[in-house]
ModelCIF file with pLDDT and N, C-alpha, C, O atoms, coordinates in Angstrom:
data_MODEL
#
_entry.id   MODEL 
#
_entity.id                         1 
_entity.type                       polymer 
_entity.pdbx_number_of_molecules   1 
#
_entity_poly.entity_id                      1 
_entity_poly.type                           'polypeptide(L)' 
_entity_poly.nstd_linkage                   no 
_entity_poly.nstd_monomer                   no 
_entity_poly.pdbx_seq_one_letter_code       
;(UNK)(UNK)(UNK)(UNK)(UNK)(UNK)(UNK)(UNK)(UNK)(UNK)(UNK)(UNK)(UNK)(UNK)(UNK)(UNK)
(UNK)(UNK)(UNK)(UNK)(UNK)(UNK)(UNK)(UNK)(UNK)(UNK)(UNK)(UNK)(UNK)(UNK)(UNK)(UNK)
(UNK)(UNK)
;
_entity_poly.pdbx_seq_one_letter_code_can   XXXXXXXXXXXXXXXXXXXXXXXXXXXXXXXXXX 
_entity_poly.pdbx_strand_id                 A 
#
loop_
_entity_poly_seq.entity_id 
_entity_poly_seq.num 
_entity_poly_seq.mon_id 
_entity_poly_seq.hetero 
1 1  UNK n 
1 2  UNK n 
1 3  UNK n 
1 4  UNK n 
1 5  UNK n 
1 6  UNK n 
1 7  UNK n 
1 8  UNK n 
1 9  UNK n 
1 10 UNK n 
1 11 UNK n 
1 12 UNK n 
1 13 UNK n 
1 14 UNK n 
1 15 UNK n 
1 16 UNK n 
1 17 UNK n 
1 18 UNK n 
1 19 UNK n 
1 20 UNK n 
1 21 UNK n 
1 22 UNK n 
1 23 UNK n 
1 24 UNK n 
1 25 UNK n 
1 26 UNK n 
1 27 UNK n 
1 28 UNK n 
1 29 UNK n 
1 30 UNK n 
1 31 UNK n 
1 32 UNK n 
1 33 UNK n 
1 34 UNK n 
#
_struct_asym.id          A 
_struct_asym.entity_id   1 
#
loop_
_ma_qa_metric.id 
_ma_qa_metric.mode 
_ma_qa_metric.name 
_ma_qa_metric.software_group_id 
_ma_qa_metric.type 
1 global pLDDT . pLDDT 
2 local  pLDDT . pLDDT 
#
_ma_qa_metric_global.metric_id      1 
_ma_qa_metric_global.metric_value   95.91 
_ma_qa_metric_global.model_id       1 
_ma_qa_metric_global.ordinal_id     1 
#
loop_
_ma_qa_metric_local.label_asym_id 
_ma_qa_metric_local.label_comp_id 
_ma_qa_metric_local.label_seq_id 
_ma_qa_metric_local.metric_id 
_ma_qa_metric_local.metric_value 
_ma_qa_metric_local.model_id 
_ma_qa_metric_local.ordinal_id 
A UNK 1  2 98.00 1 1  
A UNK 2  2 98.00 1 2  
A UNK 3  2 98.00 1 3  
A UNK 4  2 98.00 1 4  
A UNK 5  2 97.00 1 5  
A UNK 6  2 95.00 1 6  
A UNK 7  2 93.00 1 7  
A UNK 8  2 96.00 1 8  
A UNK 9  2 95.00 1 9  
A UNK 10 2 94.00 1 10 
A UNK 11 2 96.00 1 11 
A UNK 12 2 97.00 1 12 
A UNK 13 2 98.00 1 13 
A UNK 14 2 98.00 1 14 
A UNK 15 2 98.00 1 15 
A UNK 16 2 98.00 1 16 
A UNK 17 2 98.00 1 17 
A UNK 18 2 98.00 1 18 
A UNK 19 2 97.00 1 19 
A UNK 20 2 95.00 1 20 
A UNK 21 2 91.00 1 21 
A UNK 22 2 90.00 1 22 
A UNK 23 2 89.00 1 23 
A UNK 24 2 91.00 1 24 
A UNK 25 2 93.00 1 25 
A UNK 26 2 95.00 1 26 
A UNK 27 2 97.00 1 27 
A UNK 28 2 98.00 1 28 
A UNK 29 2 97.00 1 29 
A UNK 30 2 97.00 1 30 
A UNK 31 2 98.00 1 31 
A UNK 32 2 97.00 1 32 
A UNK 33 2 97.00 1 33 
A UNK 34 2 96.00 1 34 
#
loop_
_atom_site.group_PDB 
_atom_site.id 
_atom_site.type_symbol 
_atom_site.label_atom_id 
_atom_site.label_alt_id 
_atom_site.label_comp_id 
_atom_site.label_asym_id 
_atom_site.label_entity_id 
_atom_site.label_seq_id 
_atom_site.pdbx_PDB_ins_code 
_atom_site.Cartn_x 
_atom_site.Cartn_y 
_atom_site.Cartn_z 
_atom_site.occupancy 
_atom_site.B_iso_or_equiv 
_atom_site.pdbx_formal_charge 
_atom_site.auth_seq_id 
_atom_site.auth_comp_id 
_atom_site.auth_asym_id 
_atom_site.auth_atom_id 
_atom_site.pdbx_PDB_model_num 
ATOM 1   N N  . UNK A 1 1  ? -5.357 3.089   2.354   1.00 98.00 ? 1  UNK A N  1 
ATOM 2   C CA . UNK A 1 1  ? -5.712 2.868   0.949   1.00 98.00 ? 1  UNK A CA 1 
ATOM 3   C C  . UNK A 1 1  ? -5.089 1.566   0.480   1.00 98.00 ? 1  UNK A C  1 
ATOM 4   O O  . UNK A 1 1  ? -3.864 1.438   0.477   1.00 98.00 ? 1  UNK A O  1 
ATOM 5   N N  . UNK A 1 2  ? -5.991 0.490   0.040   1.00 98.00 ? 2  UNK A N  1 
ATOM 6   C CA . UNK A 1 2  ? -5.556 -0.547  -0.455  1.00 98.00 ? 2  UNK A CA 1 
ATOM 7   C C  . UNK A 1 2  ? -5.548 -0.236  -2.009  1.00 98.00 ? 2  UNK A C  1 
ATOM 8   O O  . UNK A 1 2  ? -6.372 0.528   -2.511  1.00 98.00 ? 2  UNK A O  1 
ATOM 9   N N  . UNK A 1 3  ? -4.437 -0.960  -2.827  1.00 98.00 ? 3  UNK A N  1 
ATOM 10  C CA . UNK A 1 3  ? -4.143 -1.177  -4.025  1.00 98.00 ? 3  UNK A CA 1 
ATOM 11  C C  . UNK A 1 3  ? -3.806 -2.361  -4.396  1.00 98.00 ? 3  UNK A C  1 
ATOM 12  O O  . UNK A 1 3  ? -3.062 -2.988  -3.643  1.00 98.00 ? 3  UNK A O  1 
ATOM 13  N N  . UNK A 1 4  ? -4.309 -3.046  -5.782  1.00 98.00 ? 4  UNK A N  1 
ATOM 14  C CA . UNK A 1 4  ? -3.775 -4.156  -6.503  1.00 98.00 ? 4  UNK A CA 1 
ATOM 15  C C  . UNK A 1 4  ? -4.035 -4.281  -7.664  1.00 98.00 ? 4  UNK A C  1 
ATOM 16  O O  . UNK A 1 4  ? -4.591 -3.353  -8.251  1.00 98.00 ? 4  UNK A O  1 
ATOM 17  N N  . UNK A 1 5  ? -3.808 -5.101  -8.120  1.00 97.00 ? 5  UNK A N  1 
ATOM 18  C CA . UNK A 1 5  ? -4.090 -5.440  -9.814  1.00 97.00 ? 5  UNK A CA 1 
ATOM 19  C C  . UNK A 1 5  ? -3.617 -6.999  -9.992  1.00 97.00 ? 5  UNK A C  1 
ATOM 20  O O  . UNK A 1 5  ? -2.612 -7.247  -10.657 1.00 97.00 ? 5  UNK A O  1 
ATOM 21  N N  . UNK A 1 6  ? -4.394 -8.059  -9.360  1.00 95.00 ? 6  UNK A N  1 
ATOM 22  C CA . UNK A 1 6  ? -4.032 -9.584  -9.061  1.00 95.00 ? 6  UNK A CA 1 
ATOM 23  C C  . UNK A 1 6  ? -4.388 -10.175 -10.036 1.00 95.00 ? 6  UNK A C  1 
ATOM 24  O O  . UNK A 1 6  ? -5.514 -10.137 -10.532 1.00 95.00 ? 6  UNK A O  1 
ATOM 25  N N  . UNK A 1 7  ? -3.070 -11.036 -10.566 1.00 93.00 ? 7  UNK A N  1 
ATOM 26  C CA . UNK A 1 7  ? -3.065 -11.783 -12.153 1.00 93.00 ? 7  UNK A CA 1 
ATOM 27  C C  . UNK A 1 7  ? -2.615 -11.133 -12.682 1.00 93.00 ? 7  UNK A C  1 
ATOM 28  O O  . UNK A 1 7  ? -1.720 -11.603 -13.384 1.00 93.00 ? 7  UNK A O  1 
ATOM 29  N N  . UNK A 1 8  ? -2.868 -9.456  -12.792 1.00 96.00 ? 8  UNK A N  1 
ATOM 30  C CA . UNK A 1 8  ? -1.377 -8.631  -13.733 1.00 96.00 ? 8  UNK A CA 1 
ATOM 31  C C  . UNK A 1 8  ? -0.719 -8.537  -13.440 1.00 96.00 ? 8  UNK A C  1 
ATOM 32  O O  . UNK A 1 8  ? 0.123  -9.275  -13.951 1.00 96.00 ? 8  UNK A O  1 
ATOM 33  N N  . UNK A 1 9  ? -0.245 -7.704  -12.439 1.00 95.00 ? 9  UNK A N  1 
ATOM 34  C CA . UNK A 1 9  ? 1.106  -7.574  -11.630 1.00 95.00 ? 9  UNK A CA 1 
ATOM 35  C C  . UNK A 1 9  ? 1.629  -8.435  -11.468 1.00 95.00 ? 9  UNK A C  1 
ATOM 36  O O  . UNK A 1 9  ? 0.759  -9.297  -11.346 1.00 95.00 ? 9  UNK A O  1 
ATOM 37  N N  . UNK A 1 10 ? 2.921  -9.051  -11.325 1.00 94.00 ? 10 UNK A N  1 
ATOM 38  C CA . UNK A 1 10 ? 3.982  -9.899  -11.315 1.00 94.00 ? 10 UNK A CA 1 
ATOM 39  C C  . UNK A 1 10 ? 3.703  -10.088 -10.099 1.00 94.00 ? 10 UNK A C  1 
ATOM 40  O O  . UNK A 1 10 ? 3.280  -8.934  -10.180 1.00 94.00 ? 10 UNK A O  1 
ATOM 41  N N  . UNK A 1 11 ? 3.483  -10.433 -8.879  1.00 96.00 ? 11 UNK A N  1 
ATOM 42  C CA . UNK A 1 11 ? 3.494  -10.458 -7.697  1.00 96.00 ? 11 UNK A CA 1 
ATOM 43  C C  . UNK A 1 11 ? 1.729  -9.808  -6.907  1.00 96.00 ? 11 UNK A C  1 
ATOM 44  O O  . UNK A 1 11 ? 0.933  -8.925  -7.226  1.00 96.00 ? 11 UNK A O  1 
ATOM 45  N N  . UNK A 1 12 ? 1.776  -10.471 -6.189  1.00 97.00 ? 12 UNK A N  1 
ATOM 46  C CA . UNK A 1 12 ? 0.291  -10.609 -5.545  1.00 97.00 ? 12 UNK A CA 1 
ATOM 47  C C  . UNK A 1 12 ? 0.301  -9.794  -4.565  1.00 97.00 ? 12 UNK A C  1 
ATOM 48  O O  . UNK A 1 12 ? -0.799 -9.473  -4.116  1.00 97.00 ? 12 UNK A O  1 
ATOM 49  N N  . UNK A 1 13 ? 1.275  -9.339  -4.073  1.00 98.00 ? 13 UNK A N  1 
ATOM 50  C CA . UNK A 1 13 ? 1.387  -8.410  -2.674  1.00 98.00 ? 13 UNK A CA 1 
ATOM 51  C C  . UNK A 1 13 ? 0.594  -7.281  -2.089  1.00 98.00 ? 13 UNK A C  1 
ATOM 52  O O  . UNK A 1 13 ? 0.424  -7.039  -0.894  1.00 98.00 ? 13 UNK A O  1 
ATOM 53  N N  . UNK A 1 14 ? 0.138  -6.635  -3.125  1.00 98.00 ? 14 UNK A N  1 
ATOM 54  C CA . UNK A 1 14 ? -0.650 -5.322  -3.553  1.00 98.00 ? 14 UNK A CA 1 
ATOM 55  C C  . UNK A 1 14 ? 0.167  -4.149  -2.825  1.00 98.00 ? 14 UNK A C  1 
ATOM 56  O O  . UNK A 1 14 ? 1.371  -4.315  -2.626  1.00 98.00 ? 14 UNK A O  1 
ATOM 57  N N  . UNK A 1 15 ? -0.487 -2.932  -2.412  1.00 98.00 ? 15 UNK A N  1 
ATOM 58  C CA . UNK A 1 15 ? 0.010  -1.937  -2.009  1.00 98.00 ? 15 UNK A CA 1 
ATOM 59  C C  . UNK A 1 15 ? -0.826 -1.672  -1.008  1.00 98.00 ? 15 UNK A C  1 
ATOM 60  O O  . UNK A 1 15 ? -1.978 -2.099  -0.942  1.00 98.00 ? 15 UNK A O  1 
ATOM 61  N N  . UNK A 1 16 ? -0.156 -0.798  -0.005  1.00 98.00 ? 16 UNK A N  1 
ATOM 62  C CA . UNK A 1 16 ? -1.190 -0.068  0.908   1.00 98.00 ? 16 UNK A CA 1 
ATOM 63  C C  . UNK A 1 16 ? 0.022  1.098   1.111   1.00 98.00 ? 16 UNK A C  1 
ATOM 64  O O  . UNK A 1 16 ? 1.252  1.034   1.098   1.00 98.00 ? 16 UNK A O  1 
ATOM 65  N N  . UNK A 1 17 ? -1.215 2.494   1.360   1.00 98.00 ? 17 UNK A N  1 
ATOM 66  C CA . UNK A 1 17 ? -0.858 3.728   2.046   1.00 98.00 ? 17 UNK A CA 1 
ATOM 67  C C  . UNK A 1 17 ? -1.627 4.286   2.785   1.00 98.00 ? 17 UNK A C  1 
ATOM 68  O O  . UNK A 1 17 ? -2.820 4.021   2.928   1.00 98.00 ? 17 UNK A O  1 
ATOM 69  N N  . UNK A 1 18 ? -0.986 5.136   3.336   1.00 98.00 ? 18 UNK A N  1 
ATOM 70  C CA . UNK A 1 18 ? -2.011 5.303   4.944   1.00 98.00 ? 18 UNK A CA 1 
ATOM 71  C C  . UNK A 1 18 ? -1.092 7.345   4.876   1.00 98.00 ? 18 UNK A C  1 
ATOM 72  O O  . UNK A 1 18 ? -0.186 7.964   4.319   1.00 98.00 ? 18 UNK A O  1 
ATOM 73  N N  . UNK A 1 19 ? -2.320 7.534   5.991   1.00 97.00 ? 19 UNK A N  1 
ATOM 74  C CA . UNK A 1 19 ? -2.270 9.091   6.434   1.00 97.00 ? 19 UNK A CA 1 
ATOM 75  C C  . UNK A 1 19 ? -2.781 9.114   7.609   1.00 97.00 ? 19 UNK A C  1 
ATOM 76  O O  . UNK A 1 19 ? -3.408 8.243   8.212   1.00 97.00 ? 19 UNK A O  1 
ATOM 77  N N  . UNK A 1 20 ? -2.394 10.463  7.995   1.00 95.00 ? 20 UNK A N  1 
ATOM 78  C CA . UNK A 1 20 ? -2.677 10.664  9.701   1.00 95.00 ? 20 UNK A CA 1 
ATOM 79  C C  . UNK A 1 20 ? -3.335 11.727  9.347   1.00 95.00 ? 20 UNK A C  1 
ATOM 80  O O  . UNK A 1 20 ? -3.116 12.460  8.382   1.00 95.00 ? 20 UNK A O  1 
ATOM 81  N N  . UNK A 1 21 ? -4.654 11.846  10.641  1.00 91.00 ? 21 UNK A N  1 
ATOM 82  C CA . UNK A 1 21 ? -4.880 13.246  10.314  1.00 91.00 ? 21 UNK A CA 1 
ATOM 83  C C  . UNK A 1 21 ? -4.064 14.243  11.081  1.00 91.00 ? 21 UNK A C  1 
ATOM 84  O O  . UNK A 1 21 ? -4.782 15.174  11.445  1.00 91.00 ? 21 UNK A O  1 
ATOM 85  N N  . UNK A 1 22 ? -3.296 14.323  11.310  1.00 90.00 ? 22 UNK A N  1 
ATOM 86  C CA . UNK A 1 22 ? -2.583 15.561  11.687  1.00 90.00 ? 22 UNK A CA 1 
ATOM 87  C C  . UNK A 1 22 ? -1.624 15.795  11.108  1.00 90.00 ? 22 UNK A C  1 
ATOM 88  O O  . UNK A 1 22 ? -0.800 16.656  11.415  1.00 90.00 ? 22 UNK A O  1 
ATOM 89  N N  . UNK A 1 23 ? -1.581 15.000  10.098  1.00 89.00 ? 23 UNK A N  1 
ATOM 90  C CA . UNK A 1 23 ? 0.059  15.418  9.003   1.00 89.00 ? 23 UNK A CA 1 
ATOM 91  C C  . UNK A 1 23 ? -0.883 15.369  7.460   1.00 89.00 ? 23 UNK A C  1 
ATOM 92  O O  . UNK A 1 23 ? -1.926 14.725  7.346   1.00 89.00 ? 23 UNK A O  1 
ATOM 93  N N  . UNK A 1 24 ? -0.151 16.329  6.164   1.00 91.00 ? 24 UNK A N  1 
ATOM 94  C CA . UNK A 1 24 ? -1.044 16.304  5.365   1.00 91.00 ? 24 UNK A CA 1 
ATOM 95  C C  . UNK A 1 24 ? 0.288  15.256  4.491   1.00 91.00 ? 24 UNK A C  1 
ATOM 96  O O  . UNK A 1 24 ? 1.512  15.358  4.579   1.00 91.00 ? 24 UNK A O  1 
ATOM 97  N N  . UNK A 1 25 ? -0.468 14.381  3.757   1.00 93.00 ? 25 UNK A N  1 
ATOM 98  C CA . UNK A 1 25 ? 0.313  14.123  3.024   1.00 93.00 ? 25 UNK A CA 1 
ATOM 99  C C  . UNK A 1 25 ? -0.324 12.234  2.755   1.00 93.00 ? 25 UNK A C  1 
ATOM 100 O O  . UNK A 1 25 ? -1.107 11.707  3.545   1.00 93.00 ? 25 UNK A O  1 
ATOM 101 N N  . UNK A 1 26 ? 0.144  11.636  1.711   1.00 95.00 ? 26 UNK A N  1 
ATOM 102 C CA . UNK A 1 26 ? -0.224 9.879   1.850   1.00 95.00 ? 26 UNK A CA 1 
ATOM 103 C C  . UNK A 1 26 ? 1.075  9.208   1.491   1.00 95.00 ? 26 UNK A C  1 
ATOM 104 O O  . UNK A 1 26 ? 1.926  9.787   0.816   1.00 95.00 ? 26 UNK A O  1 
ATOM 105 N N  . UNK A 1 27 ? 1.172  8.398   1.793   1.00 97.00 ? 27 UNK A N  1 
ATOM 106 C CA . UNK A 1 27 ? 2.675  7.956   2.148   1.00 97.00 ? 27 UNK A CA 1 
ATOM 107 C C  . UNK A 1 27 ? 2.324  6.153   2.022   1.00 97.00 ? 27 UNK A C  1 
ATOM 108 O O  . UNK A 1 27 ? 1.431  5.628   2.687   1.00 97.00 ? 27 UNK A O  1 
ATOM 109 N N  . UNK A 1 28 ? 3.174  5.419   1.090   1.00 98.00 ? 28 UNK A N  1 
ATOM 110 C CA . UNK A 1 28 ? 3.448  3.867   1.064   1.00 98.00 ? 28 UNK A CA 1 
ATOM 111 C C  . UNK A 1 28 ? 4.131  3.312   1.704   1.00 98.00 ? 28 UNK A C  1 
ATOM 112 O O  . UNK A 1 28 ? 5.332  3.557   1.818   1.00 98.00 ? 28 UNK A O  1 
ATOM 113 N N  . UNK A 1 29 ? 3.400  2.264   2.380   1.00 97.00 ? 29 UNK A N  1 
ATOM 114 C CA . UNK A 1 29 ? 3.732  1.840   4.193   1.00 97.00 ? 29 UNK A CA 1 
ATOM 115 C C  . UNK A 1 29 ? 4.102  0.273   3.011   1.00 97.00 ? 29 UNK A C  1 
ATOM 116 O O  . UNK A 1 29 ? 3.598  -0.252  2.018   1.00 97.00 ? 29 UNK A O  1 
ATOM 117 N N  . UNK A 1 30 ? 5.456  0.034   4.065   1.00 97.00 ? 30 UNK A N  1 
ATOM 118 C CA . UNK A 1 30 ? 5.977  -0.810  4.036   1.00 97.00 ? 30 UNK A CA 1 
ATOM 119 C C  . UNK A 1 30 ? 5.259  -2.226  4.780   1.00 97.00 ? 30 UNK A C  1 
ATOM 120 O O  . UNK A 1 30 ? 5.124  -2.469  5.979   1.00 97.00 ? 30 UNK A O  1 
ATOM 121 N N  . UNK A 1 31 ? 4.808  -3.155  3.414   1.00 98.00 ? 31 UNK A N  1 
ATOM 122 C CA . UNK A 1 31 ? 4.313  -4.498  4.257   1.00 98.00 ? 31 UNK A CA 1 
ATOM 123 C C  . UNK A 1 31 ? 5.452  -5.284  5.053   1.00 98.00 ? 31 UNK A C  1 
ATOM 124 O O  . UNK A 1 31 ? 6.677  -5.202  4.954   1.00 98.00 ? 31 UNK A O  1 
ATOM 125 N N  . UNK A 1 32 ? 4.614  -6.101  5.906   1.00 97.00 ? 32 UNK A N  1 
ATOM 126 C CA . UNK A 1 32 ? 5.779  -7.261  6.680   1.00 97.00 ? 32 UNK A CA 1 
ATOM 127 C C  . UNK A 1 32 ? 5.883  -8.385  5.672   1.00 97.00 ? 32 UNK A C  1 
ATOM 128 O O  . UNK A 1 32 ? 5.056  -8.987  4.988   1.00 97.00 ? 32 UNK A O  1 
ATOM 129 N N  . UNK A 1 33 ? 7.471  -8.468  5.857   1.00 97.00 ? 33 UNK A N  1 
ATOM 130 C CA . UNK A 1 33 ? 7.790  -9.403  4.845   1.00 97.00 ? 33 UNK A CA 1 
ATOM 131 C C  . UNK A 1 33 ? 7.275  -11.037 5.398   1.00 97.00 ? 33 UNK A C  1 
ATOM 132 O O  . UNK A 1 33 ? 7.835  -12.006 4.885   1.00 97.00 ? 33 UNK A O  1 
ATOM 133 N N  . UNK A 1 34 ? 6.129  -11.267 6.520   1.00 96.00 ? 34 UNK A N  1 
ATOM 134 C CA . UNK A 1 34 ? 5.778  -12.281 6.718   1.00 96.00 ? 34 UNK A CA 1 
ATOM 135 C C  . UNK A 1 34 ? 4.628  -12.575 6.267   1.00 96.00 ? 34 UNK A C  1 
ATOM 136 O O  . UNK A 1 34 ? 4.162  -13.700 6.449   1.00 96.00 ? 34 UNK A O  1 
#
């Protein structure tokens, strides 16, 4: 799952979360700081 809000948010980075199918749950995955 991608997320953003570019030009509002203070920072351009956006978000992403991800799931497996064998675990229930969605979880915010850490971007590379490169």
């Amino acid at each position: 799952i991608y997320e953003a809000e570019p030009g509002i948010e203070p920072g351009w980075e956006g978000r992403l979360f991800a799931a497996r199918a064998d675990k229930a749950g969605v979880e915010q995955m850490l971007l590379p700081e490169a």
